[in-house]
N, C-alpha and C. Protein backbone atom coordinates (compact mmCIF):
# COMPACT_ATOMS: atom_id res chain seq x y z
N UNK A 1 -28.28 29.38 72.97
CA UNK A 1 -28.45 28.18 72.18
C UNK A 1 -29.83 27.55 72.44
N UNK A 2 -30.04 27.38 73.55
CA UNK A 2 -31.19 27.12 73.68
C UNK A 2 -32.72 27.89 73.50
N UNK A 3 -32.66 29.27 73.26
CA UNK A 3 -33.79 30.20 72.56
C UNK A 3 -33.47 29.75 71.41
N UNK A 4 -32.63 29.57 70.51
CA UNK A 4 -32.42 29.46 69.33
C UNK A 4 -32.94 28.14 69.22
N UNK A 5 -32.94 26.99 69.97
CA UNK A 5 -33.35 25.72 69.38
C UNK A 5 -35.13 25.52 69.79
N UNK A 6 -35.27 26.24 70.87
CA UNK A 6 -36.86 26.17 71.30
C UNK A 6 -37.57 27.96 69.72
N UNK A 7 -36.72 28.99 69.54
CA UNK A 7 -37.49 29.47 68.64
C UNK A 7 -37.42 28.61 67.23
N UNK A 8 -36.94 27.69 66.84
CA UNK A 8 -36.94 26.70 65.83
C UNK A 8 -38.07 26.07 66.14
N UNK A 9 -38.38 25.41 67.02
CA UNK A 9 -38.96 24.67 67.31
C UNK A 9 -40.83 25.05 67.17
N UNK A 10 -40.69 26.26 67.39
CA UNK A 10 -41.49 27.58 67.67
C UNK A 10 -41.87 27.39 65.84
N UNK A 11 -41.16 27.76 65.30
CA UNK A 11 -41.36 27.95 63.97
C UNK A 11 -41.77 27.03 63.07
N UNK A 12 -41.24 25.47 63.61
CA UNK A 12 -41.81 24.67 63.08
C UNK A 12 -43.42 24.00 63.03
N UNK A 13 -43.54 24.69 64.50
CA UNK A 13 -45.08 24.12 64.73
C UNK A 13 -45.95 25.29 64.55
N UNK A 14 -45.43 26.52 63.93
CA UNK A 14 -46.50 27.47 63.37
C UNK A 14 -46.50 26.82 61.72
N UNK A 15 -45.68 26.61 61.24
CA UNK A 15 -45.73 25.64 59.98
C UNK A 15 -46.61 24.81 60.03
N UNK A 16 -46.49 24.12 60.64
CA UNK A 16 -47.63 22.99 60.72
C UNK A 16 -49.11 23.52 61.27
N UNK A 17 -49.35 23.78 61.57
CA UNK A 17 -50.50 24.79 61.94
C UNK A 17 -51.03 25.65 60.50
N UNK A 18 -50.00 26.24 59.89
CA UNK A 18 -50.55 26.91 58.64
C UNK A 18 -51.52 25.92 57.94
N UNK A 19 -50.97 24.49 57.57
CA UNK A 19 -51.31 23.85 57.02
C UNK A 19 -53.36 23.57 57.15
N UNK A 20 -53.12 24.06 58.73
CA UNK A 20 -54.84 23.99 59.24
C UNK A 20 -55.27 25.35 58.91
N UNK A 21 -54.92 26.25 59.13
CA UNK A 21 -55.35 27.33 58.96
C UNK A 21 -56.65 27.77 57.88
N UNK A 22 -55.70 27.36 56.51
CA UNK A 22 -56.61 27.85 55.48
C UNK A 22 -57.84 27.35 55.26
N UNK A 23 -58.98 27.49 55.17
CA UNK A 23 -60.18 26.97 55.22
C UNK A 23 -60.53 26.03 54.09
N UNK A 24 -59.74 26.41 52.76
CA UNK A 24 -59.91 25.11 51.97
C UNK A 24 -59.07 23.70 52.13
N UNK A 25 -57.81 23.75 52.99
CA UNK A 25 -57.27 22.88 53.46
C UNK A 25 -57.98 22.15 54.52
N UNK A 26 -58.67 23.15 55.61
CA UNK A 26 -59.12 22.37 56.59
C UNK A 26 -60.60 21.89 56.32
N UNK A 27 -61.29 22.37 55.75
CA UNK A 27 -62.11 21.30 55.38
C UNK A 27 -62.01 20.12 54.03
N UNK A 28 -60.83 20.02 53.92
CA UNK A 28 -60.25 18.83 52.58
C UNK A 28 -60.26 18.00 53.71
N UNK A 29 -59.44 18.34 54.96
CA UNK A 29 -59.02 17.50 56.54
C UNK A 29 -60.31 16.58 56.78
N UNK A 30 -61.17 17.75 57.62
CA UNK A 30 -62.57 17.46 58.00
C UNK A 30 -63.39 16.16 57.73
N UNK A 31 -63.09 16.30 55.89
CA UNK A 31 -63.54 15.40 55.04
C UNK A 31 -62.78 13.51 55.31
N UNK A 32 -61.74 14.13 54.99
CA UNK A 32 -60.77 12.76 55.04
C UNK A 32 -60.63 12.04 56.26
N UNK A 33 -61.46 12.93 57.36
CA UNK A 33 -61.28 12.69 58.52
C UNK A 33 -62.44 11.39 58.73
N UNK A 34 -63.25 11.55 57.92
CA UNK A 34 -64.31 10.54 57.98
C UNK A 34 -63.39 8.81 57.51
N UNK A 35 -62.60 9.18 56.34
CA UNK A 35 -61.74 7.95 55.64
C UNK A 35 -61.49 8.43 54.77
N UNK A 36 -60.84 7.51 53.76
CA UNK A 36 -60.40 7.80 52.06
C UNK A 36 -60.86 8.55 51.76
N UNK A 37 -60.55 9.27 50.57
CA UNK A 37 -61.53 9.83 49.32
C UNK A 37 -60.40 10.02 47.92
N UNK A 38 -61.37 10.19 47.17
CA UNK A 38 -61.02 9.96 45.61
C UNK A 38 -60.73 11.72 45.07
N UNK A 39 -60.23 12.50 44.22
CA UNK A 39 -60.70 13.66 44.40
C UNK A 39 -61.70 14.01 43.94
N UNK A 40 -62.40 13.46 43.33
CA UNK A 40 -63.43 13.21 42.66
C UNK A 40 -64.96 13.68 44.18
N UNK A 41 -64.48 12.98 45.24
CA UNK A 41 -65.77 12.89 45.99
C UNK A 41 -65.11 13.95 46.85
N UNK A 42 -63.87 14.30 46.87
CA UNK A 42 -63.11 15.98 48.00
C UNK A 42 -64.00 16.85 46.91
N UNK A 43 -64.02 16.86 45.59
CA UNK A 43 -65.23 18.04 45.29
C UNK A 43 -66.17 18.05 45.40
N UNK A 44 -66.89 16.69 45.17
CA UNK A 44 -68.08 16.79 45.63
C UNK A 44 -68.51 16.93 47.20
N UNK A 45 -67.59 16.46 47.77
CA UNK A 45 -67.90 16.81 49.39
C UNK A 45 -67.82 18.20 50.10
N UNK A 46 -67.04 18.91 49.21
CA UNK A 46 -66.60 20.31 49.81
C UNK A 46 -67.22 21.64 48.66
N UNK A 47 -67.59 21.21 47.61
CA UNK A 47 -68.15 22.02 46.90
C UNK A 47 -66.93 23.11 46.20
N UNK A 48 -65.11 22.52 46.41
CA UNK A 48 -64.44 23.32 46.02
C UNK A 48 -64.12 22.73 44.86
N UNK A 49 -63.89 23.78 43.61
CA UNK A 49 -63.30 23.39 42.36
C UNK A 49 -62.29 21.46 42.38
N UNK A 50 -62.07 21.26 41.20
CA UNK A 50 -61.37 20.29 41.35
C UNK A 50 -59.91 21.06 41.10
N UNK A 51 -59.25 21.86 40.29
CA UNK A 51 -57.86 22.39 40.36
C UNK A 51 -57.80 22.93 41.84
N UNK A 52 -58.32 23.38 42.81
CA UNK A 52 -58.08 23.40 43.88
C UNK A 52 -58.13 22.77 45.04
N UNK A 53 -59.07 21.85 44.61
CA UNK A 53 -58.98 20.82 45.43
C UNK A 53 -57.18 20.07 45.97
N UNK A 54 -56.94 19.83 44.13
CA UNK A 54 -55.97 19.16 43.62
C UNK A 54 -54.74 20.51 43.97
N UNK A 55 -54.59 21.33 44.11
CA UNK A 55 -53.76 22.33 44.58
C UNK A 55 -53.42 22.14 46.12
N UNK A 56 -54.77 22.02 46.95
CA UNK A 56 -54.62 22.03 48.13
C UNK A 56 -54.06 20.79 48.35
N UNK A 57 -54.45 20.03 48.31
CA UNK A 57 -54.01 18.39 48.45
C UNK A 57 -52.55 18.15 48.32
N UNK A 58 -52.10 18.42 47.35
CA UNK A 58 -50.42 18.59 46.83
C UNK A 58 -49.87 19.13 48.11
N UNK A 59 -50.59 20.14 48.86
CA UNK A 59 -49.61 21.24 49.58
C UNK A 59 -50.02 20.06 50.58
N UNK A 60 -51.27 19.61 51.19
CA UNK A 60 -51.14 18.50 52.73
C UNK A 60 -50.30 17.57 52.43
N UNK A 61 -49.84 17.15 50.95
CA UNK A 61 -48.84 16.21 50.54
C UNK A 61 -47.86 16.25 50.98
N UNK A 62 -47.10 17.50 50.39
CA UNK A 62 -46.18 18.10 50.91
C UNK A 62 -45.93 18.29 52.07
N UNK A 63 -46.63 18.57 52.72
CA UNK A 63 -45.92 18.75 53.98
C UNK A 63 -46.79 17.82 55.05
N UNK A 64 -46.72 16.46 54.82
CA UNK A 64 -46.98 15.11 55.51
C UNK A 64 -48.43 15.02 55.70
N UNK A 65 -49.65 16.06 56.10
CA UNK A 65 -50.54 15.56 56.70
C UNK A 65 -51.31 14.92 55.88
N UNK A 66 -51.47 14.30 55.17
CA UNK A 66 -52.10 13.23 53.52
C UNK A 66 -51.22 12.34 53.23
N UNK A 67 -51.56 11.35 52.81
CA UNK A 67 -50.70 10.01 51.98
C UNK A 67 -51.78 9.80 50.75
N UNK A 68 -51.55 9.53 49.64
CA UNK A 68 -51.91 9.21 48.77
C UNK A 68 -51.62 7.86 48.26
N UNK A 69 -52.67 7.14 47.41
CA UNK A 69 -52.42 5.55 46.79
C UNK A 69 -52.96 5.41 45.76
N UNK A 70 -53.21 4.56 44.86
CA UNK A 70 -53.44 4.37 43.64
C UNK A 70 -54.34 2.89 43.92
N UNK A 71 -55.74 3.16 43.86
CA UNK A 71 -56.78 2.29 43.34
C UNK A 71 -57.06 2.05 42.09
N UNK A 72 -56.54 0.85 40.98
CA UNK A 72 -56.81 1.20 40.03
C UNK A 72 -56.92 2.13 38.85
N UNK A 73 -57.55 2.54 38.73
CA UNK A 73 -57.47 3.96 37.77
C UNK A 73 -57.53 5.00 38.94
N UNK A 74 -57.99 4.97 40.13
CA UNK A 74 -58.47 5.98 40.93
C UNK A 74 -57.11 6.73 42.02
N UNK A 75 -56.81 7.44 42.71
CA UNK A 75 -55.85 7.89 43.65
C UNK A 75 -56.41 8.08 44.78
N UNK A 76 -56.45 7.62 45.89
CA UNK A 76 -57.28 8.00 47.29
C UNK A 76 -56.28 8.57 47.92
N UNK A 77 -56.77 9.57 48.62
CA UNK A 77 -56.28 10.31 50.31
C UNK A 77 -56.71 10.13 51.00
N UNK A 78 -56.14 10.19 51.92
CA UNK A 78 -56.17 9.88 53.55
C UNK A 78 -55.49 10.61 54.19
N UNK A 79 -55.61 10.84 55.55
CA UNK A 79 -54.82 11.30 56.93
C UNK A 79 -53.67 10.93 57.17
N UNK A 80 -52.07 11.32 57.17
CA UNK A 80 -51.35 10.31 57.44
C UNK A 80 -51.41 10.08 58.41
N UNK A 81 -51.51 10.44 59.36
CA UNK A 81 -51.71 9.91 60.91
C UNK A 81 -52.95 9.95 61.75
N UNK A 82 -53.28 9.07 61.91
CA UNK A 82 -54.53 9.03 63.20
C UNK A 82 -54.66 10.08 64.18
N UNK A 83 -53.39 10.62 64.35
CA UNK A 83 -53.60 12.09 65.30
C UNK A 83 -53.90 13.29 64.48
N UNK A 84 -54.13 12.98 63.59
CA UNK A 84 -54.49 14.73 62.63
C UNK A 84 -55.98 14.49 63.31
N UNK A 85 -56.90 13.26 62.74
CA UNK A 85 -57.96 13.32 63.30
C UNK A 85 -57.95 13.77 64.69
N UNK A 86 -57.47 13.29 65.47
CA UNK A 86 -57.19 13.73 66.75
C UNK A 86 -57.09 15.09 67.34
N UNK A 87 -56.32 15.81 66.60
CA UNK A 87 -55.93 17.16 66.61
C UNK A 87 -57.81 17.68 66.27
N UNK A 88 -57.64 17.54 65.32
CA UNK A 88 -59.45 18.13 64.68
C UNK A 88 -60.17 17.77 65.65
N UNK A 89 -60.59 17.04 66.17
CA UNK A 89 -61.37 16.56 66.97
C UNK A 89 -61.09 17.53 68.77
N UNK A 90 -59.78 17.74 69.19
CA UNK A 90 -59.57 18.40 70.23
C UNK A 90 -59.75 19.84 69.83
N UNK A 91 -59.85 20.46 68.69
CA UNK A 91 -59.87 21.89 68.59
C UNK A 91 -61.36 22.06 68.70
N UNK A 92 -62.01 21.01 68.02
CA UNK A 92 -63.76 21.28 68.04
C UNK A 92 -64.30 20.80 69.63
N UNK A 93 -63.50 20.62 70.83
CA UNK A 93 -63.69 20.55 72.11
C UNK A 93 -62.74 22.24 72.82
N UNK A 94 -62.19 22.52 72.47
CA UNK A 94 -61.36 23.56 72.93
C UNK A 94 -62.57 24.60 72.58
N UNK A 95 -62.94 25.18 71.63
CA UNK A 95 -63.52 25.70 70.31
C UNK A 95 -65.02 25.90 71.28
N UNK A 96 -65.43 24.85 71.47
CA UNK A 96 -66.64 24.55 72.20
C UNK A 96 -66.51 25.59 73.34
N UNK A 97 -65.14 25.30 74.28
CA UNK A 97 -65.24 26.61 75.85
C UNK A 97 -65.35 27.71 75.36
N UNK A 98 -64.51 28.04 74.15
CA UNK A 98 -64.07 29.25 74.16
C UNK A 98 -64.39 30.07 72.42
N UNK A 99 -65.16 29.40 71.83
CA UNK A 99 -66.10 29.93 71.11
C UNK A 99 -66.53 31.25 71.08
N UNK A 100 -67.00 31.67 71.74
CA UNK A 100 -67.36 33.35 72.22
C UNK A 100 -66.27 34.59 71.57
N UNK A 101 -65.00 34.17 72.52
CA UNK A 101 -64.15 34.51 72.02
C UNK A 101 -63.49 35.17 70.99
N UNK A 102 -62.89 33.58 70.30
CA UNK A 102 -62.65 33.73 68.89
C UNK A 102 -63.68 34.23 68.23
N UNK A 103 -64.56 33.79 68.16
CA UNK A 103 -65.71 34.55 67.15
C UNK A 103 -65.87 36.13 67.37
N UNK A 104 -65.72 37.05 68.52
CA UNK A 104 -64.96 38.00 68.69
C UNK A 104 -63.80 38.89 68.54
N UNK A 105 -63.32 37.49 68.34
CA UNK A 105 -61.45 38.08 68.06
C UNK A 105 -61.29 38.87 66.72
N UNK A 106 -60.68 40.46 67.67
CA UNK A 106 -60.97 41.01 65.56
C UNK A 106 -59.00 41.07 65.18
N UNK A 107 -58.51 40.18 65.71
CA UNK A 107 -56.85 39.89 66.06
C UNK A 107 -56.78 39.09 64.29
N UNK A 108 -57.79 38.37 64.36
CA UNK A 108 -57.95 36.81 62.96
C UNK A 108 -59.15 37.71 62.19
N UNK A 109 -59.08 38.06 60.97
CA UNK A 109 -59.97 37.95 60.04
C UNK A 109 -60.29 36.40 59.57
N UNK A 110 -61.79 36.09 59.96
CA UNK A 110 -61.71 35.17 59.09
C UNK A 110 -63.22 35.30 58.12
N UNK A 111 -63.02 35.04 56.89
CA UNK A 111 -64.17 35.33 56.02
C UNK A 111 -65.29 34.73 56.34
């Protein structure tokens, strides 16, 4: 019972992790990490399409790490929690020791 509730547990926080993974998600993060944005300025800030922008965004929606609001005609995002920044911020200190590494690692393709 208890492998079964810690491999749940296991599974849930590779879920959440996906969410960082993809590189157009995590730099939508990156961005928002500064404050708000409109999607309007997530394309201009990231140089990704606006249907994907707007694709990716839906999915951080979905699965909590974004809140969305309505300015007027406009919709802003944000972080829902102050620890996403947080999180970002400790991987680009982790990242820093062990840099070498990963950038080595032929385990992760990353483009």
């Amino acid at each position: 019972m208890l492998l079964e509730k810690a491999s749940t547990a296991v599974a849930l926080k590779a879920k959440l992790f996906r969410g960082f993974a993809d590189p157009s998600r995590l730099v939508l993060l990156e961005v928002l990490r500064q404050g708000p944005q409109t999607v309007t300025a997530l394309v201009e800030a990231t140089g990704l399409t606006q249907p994907n922008v707007s694709n990716h965004l839906r999915c951080l929606l979905d699965c909590g790490l974004v809140r969305r609001s309505r300015r007027g005609r406009f919709v802003v995002y944000r972080l829902s929690d102050e620890r996403i920044a947080e999180l970002l911020q400790l991987a680009e200190q982790v990242l820093a020791d062990v840099a070498r590494g990963v950038y080595h690692c032929t385990r992760y393709n990353v483009p």
